[in-house]
Protein backbone atom coordinates (compact mmCIF):
# COMPACT_ATOMS: atom_id res chain seq x y z
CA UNK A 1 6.21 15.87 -1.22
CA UNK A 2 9.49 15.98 -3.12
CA UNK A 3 10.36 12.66 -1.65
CA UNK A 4 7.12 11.59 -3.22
CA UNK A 5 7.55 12.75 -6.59
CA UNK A 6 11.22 11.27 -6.54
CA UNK A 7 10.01 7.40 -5.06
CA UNK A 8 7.38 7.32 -8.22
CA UNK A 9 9.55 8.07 -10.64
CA UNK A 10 12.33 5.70 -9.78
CA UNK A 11 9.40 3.38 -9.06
CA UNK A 12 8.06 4.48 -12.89
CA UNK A 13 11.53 3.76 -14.34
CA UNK A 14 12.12 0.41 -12.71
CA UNK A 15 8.71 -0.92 -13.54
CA UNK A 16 9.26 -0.14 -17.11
CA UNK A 17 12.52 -1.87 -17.15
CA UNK A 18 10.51 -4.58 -15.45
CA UNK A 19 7.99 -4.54 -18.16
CA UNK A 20 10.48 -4.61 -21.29
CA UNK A 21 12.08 -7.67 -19.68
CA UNK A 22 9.02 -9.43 -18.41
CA UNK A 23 9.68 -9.54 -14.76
CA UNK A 24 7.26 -7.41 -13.21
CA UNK A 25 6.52 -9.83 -10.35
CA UNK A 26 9.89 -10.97 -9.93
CA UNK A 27 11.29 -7.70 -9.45
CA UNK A 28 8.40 -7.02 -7.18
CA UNK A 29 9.56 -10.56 -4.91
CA UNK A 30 12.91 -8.63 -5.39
CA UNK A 31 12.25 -5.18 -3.18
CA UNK A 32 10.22 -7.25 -0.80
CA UNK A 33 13.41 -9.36 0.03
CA UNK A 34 15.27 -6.32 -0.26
CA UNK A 35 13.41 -4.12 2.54
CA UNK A 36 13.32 -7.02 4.22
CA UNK A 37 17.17 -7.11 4.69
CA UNK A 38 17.64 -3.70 5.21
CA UNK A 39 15.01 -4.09 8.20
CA UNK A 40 16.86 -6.65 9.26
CA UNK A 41 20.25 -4.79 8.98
CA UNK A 42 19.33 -1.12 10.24
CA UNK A 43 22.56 0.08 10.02
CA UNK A 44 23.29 -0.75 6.39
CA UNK A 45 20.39 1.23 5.89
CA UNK A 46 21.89 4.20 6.79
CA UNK A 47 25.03 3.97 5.01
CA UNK A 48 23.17 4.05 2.03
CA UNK A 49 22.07 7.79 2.26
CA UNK A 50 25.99 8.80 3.54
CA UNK A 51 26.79 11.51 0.57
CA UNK A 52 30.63 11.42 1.68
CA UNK A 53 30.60 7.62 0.96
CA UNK A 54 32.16 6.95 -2.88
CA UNK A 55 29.75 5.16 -4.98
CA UNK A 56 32.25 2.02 -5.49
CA UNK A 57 31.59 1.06 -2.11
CA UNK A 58 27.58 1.74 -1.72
CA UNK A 59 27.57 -0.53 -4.63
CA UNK A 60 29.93 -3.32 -3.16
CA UNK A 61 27.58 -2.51 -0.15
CA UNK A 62 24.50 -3.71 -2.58
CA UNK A 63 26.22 -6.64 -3.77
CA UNK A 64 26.93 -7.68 -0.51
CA UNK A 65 23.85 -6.93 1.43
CA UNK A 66 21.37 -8.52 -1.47
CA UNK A 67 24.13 -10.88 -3.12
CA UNK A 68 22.23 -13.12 -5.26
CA UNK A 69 18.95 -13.05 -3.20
CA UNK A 70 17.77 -10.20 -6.06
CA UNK A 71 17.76 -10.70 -9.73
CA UNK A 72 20.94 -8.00 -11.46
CA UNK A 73 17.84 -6.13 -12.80
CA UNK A 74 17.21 -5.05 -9.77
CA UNK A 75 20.71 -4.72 -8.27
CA UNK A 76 21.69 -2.36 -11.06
CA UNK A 77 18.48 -0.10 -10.64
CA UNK A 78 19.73 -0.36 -6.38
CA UNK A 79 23.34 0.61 -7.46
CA UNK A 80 21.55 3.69 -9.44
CA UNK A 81 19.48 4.67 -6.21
CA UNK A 82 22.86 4.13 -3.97
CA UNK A 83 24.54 6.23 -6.08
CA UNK A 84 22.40 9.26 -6.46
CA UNK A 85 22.41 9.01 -2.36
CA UNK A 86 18.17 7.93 -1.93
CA UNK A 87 18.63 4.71 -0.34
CA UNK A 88 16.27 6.67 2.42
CA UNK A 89 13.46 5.71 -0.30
CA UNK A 90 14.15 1.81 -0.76
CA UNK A 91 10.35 2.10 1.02
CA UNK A 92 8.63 4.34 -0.90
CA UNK A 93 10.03 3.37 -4.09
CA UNK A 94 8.71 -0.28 -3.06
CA UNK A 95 5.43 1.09 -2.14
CA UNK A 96 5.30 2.78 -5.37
CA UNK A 97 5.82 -0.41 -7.56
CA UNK A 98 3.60 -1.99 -6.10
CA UNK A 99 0.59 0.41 -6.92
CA UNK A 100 2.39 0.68 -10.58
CA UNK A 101 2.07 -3.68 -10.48
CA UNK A 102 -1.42 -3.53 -8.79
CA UNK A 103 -3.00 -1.42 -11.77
CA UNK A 104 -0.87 -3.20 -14.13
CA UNK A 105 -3.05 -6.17 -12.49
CA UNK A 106 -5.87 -5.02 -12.44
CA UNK A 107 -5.71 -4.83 -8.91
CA UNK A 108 -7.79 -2.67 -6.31
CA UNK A 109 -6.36 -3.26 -2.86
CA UNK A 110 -8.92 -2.55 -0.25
CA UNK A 111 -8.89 -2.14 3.70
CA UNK A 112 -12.04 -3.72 5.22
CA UNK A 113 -12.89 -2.83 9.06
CA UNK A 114 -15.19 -4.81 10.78
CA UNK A 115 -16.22 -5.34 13.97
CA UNK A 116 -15.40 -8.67 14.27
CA UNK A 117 -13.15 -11.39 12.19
CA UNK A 118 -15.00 -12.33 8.61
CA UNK A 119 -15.04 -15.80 7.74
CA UNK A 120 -13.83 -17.07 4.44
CA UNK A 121 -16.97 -16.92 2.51
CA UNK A 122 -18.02 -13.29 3.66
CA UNK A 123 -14.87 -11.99 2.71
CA UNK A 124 -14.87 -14.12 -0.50
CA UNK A 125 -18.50 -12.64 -0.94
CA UNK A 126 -17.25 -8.65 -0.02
CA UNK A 127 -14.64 -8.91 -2.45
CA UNK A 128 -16.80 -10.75 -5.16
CA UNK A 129 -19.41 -7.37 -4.67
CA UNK A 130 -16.54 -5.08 -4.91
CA UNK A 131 -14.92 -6.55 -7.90
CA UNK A 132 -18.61 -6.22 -9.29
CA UNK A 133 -19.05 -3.11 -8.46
CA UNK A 134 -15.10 -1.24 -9.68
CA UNK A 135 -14.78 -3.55 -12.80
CA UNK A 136 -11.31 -4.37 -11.00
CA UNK A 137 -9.88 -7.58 -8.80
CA UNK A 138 -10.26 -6.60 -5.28
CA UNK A 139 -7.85 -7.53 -2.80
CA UNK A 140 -9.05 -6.57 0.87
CA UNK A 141 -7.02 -6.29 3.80
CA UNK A 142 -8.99 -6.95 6.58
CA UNK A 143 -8.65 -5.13 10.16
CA UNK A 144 -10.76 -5.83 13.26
CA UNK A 145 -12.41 -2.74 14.82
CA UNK A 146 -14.22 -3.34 17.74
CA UNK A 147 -15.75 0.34 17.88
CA UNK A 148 -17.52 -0.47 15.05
CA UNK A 149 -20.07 -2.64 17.00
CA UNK A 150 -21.20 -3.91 13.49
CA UNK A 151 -20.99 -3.96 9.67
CA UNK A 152 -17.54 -3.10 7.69
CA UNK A 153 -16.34 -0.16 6.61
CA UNK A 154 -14.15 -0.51 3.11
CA UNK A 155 -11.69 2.03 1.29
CA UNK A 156 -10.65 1.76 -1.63
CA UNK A 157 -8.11 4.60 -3.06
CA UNK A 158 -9.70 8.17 -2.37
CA UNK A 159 -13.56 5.99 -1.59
CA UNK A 160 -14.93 5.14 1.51
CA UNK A 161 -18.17 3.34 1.78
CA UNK A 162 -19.64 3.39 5.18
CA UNK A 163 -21.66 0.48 6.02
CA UNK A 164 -20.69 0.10 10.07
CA UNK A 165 -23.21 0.36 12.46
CA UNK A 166 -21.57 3.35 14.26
CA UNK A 167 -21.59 5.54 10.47
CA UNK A 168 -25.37 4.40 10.93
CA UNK A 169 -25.59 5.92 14.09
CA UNK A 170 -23.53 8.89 13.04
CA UNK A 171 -25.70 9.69 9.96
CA UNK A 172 -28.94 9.13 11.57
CA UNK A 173 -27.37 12.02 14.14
CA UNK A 174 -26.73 14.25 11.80
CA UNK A 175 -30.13 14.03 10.10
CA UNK A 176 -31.66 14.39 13.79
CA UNK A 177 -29.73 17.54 14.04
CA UNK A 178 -31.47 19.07 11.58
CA UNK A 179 -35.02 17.97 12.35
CA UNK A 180 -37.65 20.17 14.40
CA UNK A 181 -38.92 18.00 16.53
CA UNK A 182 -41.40 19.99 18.26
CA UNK A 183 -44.01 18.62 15.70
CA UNK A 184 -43.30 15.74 17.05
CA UNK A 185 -44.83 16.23 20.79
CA UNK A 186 -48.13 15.08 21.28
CA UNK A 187 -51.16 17.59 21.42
CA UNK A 188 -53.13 17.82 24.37
């Protein structure tokens, strides 16, 4: 939880340096490329979250490591996460931005499950329907799930709407569950 709070606001802060320079996507490309490297390089990784390390080298480290593959906006706000010792949330803080860029955007992403691959023009139709239906630009992310045997299931944020053939089956259970269904047997 407190690593939470701390990855949204450096996310916060570095998206509003983003905005006030106009580079909101570019520093966006930047932290991509950035945790990119550092997956790359796992053990740079964790000598930015060494507290004993002086902050003149973490940020030579930076320079080095990201060079001139990330605009300076972005290697200053790195030498100012370096420094206070939470390079252990280059991920979060990425994660963060780009929710901050998404609603910026206008931009809902949304997982889609289905039970088997969508075409082009289903998806193109799901996310059309979505968009209508939040007022925002959906962006699915689509996952195949076999156990679904048919239909999709979509979340978006905190929703969920349901429309697999196993939720079917579940919800018609449920409803079952609570039937009598001794008025159901024939009379003799």
């Amino acid at each position: 939880m407190r690593n939470d709070r701390a990855s949204r606001r450096y996310a916060q802060a570095l998206f509003s340096l983003a905005v006030d320079h106009g580079r909101i996507d570019e520093v966006s490309e930047d932290l991509d490329r950035a945790v990119r490297a550092l997956d790359e390089l796992p053990g740079v990784r964790s000598l930015f979250t060494q507290p004993l390390m002086p902050d003149r080298i973490k940020r030579d480290l930076v320079d080095k490591v990201f060079g001139d593959s990330i605009s300076q906006l972005t290697r200053d706000f790195l030498h100012v996460v370096v420094a206070r010792n939470r390079g252990d949330l280059f991920d979060q803080i990425r994660e963060r931005y780009i929710e901050l860029c998404n609603d910026y955007h206008g931009i809902l992403p949304a997982s889609v499950q289905s039970a088997v691959p969508l075409s082009e023009s289903e998806l193109a139709e799901l996310s059309a329907r979505l968009t209508q239906l939040c007022g925002k630009t959906v962006s699915p992310r689509c996952v195949v799930d076999p156990d679904l045997i048919g239909g999709v299931v979509v979340r978006m944020g905190d929703r969920v709407m349901d429309g697999s053939v196993r939720g079917a089956l579940r919800r018609l259970r449920q409803r079952l569950k609570g039937t009598d269904l001794s008025s159901l047997r024939p009379q003799a």
